[in-house]
N, C-alpha and C. Protein backbone atom coordinates (compact mmCIF):
# COMPACT_ATOMS: atom_id res chain seq x y z
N UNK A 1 30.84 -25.28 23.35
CA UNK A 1 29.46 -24.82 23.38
C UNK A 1 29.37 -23.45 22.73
N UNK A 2 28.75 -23.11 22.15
CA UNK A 2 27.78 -22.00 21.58
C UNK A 2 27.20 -20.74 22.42
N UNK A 3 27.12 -21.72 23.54
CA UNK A 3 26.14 -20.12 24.82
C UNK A 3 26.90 -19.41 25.22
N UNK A 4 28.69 -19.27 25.40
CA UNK A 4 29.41 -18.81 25.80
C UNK A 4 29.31 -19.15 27.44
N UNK A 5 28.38 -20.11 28.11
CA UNK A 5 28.69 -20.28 29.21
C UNK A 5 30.32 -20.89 29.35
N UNK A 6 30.59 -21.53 29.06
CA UNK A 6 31.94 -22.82 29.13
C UNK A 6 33.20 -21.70 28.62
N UNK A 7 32.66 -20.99 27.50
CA UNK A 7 33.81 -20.00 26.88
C UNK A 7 35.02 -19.57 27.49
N UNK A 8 34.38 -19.07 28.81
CA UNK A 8 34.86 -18.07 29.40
C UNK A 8 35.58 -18.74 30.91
N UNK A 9 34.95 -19.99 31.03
CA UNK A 9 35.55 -20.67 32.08
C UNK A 9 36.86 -21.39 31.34
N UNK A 10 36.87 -21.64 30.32
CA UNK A 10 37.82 -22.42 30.02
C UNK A 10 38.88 -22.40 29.56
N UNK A 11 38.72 -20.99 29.17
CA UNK A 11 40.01 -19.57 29.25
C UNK A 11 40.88 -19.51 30.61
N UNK A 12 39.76 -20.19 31.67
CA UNK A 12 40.82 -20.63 33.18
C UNK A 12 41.73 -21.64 32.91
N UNK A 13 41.15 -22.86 32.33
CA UNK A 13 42.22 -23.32 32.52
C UNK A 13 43.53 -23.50 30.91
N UNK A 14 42.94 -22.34 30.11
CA UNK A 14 43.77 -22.20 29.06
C UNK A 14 44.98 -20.97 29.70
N UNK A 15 44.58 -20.32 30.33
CA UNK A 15 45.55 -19.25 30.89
C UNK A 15 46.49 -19.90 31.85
N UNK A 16 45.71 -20.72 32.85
CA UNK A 16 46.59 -21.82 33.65
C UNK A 16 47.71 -22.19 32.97
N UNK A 17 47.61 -22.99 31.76
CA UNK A 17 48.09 -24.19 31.54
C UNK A 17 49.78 -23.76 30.52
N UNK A 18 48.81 -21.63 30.45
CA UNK A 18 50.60 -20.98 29.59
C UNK A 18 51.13 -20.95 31.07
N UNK A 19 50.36 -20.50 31.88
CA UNK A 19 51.62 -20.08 33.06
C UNK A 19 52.59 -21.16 33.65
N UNK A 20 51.72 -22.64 33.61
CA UNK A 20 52.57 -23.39 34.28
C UNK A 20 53.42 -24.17 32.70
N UNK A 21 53.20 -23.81 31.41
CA UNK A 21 54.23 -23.81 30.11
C UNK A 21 55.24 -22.81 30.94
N UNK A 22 55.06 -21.71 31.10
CA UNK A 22 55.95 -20.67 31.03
C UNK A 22 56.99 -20.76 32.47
N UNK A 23 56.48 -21.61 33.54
CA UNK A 23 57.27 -21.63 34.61
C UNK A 23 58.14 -22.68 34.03
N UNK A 24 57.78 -23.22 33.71
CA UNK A 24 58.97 -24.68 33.50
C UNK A 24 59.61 -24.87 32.22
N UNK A 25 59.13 -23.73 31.13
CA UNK A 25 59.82 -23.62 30.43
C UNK A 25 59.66 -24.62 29.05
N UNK A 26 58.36 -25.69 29.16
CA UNK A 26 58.40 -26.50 28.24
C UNK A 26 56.64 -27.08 27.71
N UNK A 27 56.06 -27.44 27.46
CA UNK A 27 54.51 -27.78 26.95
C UNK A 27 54.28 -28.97 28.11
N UNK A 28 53.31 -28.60 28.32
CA UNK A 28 52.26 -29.63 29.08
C UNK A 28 52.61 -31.13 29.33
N UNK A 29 52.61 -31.35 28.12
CA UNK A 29 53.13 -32.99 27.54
C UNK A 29 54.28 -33.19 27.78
N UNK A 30 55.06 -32.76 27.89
CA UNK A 30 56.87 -32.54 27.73
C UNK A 30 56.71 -32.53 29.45
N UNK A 31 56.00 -32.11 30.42
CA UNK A 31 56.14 -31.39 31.60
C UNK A 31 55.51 -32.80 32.23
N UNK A 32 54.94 -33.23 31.49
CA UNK A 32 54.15 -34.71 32.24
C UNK A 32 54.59 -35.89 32.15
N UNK A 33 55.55 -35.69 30.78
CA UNK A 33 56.07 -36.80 30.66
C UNK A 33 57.46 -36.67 31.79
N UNK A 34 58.10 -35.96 32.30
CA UNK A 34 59.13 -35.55 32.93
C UNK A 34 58.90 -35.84 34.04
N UNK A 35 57.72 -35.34 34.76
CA UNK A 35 57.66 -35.96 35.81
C UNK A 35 57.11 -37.23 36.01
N UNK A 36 56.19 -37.49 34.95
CA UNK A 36 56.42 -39.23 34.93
C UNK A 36 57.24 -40.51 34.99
N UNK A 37 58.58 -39.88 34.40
CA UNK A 37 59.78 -40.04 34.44
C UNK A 37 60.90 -39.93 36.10
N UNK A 38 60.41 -38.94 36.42
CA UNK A 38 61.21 -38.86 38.09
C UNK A 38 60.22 -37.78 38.45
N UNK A 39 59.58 -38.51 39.22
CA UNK A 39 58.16 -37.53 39.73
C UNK A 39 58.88 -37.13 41.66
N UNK A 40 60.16 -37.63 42.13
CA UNK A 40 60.33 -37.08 43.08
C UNK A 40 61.73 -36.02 42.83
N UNK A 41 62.01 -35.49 41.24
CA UNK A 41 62.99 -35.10 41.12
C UNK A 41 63.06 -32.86 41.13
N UNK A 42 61.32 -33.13 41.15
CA UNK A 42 60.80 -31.30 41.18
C UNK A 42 59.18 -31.87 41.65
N UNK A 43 59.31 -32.07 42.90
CA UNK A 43 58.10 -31.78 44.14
C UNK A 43 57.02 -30.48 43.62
N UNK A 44 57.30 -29.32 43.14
CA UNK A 44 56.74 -28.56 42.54
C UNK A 44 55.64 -28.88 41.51
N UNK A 45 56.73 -29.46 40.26
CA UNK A 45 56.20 -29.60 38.81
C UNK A 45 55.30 -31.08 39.53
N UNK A 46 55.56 -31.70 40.38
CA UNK A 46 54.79 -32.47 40.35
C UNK A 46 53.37 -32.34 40.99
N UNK A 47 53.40 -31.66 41.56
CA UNK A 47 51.74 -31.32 42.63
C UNK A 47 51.16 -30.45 41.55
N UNK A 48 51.88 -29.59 40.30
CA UNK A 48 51.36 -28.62 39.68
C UNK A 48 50.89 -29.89 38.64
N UNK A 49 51.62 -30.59 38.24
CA UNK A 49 51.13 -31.60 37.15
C UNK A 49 49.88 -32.24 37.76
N UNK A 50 49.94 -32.83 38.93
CA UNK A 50 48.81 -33.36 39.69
C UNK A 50 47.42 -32.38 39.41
N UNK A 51 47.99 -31.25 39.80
CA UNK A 51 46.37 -30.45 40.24
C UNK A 51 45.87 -30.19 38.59
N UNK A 52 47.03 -29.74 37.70
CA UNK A 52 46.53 -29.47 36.29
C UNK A 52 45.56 -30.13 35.77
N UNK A 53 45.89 -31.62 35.82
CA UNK A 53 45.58 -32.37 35.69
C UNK A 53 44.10 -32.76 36.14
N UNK A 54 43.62 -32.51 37.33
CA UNK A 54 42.75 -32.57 38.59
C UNK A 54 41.63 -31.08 37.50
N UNK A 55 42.32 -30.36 37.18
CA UNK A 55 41.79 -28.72 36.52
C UNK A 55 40.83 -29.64 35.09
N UNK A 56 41.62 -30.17 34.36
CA UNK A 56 41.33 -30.39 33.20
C UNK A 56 40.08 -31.30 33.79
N UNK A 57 39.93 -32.74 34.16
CA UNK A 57 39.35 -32.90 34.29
C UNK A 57 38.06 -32.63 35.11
N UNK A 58 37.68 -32.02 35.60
CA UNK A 58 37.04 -30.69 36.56
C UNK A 58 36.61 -30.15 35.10
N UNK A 59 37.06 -29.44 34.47
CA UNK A 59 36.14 -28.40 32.87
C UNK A 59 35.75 -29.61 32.34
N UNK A 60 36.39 -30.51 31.98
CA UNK A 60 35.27 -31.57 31.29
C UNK A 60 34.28 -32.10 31.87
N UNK A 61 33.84 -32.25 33.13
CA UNK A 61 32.68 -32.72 33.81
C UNK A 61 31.80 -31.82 33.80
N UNK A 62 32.12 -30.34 33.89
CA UNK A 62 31.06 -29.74 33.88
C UNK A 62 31.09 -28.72 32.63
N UNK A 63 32.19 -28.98 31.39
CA UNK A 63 31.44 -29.24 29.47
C UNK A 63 30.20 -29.76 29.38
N UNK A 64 30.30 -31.23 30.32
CA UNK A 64 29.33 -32.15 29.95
C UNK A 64 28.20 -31.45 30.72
N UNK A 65 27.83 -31.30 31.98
CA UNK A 65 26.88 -30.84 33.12
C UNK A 65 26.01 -30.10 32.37
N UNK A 66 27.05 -28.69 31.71
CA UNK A 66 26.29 -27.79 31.06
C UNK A 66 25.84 -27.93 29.94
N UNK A 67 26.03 -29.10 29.23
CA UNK A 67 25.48 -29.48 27.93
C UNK A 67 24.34 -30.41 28.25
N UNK A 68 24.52 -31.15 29.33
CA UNK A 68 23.24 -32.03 29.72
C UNK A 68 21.81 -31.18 30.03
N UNK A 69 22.50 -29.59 30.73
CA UNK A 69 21.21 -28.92 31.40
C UNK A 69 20.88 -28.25 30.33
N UNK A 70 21.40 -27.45 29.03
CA UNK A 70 21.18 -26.61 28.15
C UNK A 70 19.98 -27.88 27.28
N UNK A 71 20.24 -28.90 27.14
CA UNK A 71 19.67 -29.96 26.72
C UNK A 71 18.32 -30.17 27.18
N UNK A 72 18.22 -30.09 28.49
CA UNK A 72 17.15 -30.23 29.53
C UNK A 72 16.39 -28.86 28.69
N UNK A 73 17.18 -27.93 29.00
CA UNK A 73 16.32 -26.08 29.05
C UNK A 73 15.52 -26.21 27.57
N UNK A 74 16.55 -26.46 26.59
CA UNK A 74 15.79 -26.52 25.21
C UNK A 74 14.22 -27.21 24.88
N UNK A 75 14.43 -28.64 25.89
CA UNK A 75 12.89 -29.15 26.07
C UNK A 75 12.01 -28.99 26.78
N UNK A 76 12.17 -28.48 27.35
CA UNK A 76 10.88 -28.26 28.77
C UNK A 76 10.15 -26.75 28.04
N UNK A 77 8.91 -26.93 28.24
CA UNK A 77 7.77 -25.56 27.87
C UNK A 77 8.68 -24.21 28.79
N UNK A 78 7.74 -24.09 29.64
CA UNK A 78 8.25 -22.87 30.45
C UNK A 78 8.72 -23.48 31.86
N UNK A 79 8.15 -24.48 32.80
CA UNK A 79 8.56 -24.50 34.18
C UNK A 79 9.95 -25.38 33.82
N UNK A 80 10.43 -25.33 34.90
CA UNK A 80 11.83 -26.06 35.50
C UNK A 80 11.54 -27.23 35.93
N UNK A 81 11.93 -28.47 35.55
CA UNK A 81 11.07 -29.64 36.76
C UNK A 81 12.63 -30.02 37.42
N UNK A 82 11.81 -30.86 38.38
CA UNK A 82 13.22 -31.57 39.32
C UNK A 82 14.41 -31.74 38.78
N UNK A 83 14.03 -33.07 37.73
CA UNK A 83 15.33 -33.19 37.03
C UNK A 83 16.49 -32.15 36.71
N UNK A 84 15.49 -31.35 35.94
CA UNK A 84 16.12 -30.18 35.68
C UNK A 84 16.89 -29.38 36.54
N UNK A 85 16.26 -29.03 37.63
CA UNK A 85 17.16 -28.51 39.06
C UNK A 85 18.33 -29.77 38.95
N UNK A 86 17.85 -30.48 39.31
CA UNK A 86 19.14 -31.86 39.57
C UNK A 86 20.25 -31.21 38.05
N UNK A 87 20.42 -30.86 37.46
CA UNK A 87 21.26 -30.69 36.61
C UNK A 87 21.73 -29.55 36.56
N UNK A 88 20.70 -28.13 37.18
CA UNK A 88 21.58 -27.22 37.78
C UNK A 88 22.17 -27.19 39.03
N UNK A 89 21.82 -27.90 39.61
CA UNK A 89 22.67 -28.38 40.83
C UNK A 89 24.16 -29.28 40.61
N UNK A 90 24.45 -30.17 39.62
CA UNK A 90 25.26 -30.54 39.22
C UNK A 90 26.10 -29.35 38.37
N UNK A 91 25.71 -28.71 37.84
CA UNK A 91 26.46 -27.58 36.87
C UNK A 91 27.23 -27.05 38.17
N UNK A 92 26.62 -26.54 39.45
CA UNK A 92 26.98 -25.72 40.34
C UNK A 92 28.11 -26.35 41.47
N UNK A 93 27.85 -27.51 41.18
CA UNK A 93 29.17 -28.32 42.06
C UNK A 93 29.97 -28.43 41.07
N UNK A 94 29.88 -28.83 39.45
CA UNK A 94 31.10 -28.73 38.71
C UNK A 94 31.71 -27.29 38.73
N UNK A 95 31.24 -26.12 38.54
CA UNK A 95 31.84 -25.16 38.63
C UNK A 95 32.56 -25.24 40.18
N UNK A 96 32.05 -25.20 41.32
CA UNK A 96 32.71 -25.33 42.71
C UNK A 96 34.31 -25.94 42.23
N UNK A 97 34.09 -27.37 42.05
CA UNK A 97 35.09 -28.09 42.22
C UNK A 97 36.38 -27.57 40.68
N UNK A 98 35.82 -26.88 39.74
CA UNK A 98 37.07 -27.09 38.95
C UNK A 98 37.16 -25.39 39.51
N UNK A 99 36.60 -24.19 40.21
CA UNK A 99 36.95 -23.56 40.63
C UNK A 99 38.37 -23.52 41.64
N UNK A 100 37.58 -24.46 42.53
CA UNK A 100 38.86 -24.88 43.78
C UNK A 100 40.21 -25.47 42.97
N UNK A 101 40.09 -26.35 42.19
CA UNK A 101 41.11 -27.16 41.69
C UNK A 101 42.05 -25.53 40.61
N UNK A 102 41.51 -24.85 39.95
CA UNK A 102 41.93 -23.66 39.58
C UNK A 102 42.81 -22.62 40.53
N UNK A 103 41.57 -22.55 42.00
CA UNK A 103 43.00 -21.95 43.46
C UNK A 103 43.87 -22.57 43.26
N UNK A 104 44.38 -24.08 43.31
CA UNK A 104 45.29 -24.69 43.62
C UNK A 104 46.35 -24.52 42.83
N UNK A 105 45.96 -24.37 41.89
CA UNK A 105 46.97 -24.50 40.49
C UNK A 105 48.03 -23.17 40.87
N UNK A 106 46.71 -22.28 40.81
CA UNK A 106 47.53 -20.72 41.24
C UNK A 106 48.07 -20.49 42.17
N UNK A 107 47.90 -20.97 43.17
CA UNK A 107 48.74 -21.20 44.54
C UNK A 107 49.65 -22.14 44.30
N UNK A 108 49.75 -22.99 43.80
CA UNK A 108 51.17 -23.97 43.21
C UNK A 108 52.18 -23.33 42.37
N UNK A 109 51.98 -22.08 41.52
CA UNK A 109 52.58 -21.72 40.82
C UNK A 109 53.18 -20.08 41.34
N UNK A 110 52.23 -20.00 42.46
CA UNK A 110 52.72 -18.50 43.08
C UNK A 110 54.30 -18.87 44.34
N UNK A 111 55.31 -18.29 44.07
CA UNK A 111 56.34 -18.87 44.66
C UNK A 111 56.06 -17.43 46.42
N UNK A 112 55.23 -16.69 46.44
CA UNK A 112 55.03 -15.69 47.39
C UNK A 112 53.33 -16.15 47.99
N UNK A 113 52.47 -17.21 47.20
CA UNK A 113 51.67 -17.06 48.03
C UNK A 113 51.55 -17.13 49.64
N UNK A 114 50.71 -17.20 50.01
CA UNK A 114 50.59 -16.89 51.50
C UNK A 114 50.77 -18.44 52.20
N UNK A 115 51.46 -18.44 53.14
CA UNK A 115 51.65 -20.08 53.44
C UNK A 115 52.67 -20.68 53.10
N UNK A 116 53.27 -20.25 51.87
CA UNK A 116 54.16 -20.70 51.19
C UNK A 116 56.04 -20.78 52.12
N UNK A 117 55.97 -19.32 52.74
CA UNK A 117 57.47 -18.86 53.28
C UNK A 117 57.20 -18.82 54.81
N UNK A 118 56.52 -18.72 55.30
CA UNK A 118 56.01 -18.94 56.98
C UNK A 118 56.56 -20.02 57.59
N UNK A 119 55.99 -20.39 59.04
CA UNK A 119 56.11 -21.01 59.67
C UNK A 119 54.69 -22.79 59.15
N UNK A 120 53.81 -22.50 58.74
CA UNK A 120 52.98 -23.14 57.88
C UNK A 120 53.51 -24.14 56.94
N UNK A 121 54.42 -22.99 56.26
CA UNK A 121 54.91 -23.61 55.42
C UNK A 121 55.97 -24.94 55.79
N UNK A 122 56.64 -24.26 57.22
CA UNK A 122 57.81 -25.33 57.33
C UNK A 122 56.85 -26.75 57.38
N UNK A 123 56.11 -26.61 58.11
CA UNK A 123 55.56 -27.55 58.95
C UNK A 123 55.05 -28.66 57.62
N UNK A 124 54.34 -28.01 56.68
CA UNK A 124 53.81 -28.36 55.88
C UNK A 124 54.80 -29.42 54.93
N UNK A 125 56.38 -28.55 55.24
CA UNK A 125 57.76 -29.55 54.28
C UNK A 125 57.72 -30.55 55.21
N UNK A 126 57.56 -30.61 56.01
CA UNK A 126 58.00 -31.53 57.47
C UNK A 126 56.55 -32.79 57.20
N UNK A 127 56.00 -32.80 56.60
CA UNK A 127 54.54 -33.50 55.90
C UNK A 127 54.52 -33.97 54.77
N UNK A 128 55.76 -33.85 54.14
CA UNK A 128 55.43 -34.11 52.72
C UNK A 128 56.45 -35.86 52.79
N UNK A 129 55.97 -36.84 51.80
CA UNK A 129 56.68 -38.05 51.49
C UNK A 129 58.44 -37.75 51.79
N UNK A 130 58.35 -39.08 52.53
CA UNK A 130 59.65 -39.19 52.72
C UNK A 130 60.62 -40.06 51.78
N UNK A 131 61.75 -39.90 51.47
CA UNK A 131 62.29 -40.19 50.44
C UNK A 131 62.88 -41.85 50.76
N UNK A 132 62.81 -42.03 52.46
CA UNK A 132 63.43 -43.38 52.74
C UNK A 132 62.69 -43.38 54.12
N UNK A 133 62.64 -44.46 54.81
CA UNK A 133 61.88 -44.43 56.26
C UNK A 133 62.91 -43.39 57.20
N UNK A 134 62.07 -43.16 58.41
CA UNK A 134 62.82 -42.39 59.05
C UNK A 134 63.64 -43.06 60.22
N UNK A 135 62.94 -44.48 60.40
CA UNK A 135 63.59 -45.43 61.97
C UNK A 135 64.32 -46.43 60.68
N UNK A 136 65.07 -46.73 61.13
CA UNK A 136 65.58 -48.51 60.59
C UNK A 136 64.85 -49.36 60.81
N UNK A 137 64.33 -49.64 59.77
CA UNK A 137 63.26 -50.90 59.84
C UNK A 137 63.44 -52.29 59.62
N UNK A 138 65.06 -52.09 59.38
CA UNK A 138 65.60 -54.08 59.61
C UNK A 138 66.84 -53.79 60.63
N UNK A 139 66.56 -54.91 61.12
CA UNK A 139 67.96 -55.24 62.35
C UNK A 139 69.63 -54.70 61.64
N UNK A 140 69.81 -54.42 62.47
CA UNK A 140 71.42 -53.49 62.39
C UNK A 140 72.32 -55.04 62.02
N UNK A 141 73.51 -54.99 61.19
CA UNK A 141 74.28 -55.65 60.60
C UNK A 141 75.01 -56.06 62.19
N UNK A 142 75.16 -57.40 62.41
CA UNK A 142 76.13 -57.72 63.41
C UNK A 142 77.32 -58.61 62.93
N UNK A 143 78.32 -58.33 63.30
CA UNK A 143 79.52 -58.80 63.39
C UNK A 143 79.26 -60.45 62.86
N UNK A 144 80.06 -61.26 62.56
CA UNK A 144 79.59 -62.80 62.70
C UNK A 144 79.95 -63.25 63.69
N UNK A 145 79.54 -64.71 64.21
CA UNK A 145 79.64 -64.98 65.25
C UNK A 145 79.11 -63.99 66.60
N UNK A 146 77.96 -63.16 66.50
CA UNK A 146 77.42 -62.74 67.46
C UNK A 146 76.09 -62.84 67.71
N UNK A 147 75.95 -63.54 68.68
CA UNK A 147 74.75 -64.17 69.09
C UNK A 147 73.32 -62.70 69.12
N UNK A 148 72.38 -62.92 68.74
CA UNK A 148 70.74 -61.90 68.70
C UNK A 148 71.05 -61.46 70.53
N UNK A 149 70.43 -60.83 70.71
CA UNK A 149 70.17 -60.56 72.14
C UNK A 149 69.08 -61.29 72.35
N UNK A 150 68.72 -61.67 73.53
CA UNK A 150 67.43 -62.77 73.98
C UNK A 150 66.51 -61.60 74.72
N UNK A 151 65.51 -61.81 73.93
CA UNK A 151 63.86 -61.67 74.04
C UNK A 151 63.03 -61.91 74.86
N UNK A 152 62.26 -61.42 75.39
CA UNK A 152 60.61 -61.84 75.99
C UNK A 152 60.35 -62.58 74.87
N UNK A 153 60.18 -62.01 73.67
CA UNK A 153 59.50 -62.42 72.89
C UNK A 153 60.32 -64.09 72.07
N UNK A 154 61.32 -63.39 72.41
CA UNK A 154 61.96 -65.06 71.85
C UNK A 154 62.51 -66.16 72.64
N UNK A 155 61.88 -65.96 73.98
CA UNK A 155 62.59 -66.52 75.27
C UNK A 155 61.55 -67.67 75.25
N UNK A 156 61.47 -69.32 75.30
CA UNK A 156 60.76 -70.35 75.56
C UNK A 156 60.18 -70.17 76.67
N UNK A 157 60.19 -69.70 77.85
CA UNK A 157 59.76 -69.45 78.98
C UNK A 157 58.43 -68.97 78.88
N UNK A 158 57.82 -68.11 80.24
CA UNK A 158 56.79 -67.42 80.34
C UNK A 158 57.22 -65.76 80.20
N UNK A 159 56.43 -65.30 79.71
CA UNK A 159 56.28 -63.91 79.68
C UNK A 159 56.00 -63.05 81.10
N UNK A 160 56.89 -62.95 82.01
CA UNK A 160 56.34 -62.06 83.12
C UNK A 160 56.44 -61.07 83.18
């Protein structure tokens, strides 16, 4: 765009996108394809690829928002009509949401943010995907020749 509204937002996620080049040492593409590749092999690069990702699309919804309302502004005489609100109201949740998705990024990439080294934090590792179940979820290997143990549930009888 031309108005310099978008200009200056999108320098967010152009500044983003060196820092998380510069943490990992390699381009965007190179960084996506990697974890596409073994996405449980850097838990990091991967929530940062996630949210980047989440960033980019976030500035393109509201590229468009603000090109739909600048569109609107150019035709209307002097008042504002509904519609028109309805499209600055949309501009104002796209900015919200690729705002928030922008915290995230920066908090993904800050190795001191707040939350990060705490007690929060443990709790928070203690939450994240597990790499295998945590109970045994098939019957334990028995010897041969050793009979199942007998059941309520597998007993012909009544259930008392």
């Amino acid at each position: 765009m031309s108005d310099g509204i978008s200009d200056e937002s999108a320098d967010v996620v152009g500044v983003l996108t060196e820092q998380v080049e510069a943490r990992f040492g390699m381009g965007m593409e190179q960084l996506k394809a990697a974890v596409a590749a073994a996405p449980a092999a850097n838990p990091d690069a991967t929530g940062i690829v996630k949210w980047h990702g989440l960033l980019v699309e976030a500035q393109l919804v509201l590229e468009r928002a603000e090109d739909d309302l600048l569109a609107a502004l150019q035709s209307q005489p002097s008042e504002v009509d509904d519609p028109t609100m309805g499209l600055v109201l949309r501009v104002n949740a796209a900015v919200t949401a690729r705002d928030g998705r922008a915290l995230v990024v920066r908090w993904l990439l800050d190795p001191d943010a707040p939350g990060k080294k705490d007690l929060a934090a443990e709790r928070l590792a203690r939450l994240r995907p597990r790499t295998g179940p945590a109970v045994q979820t098939s019957a334990p290997n028995r010897p041969a020749g050793t009979a199942a143990p007998a059941t309520a549930w597998g007993s012909t009888g009544a259930v008392r």
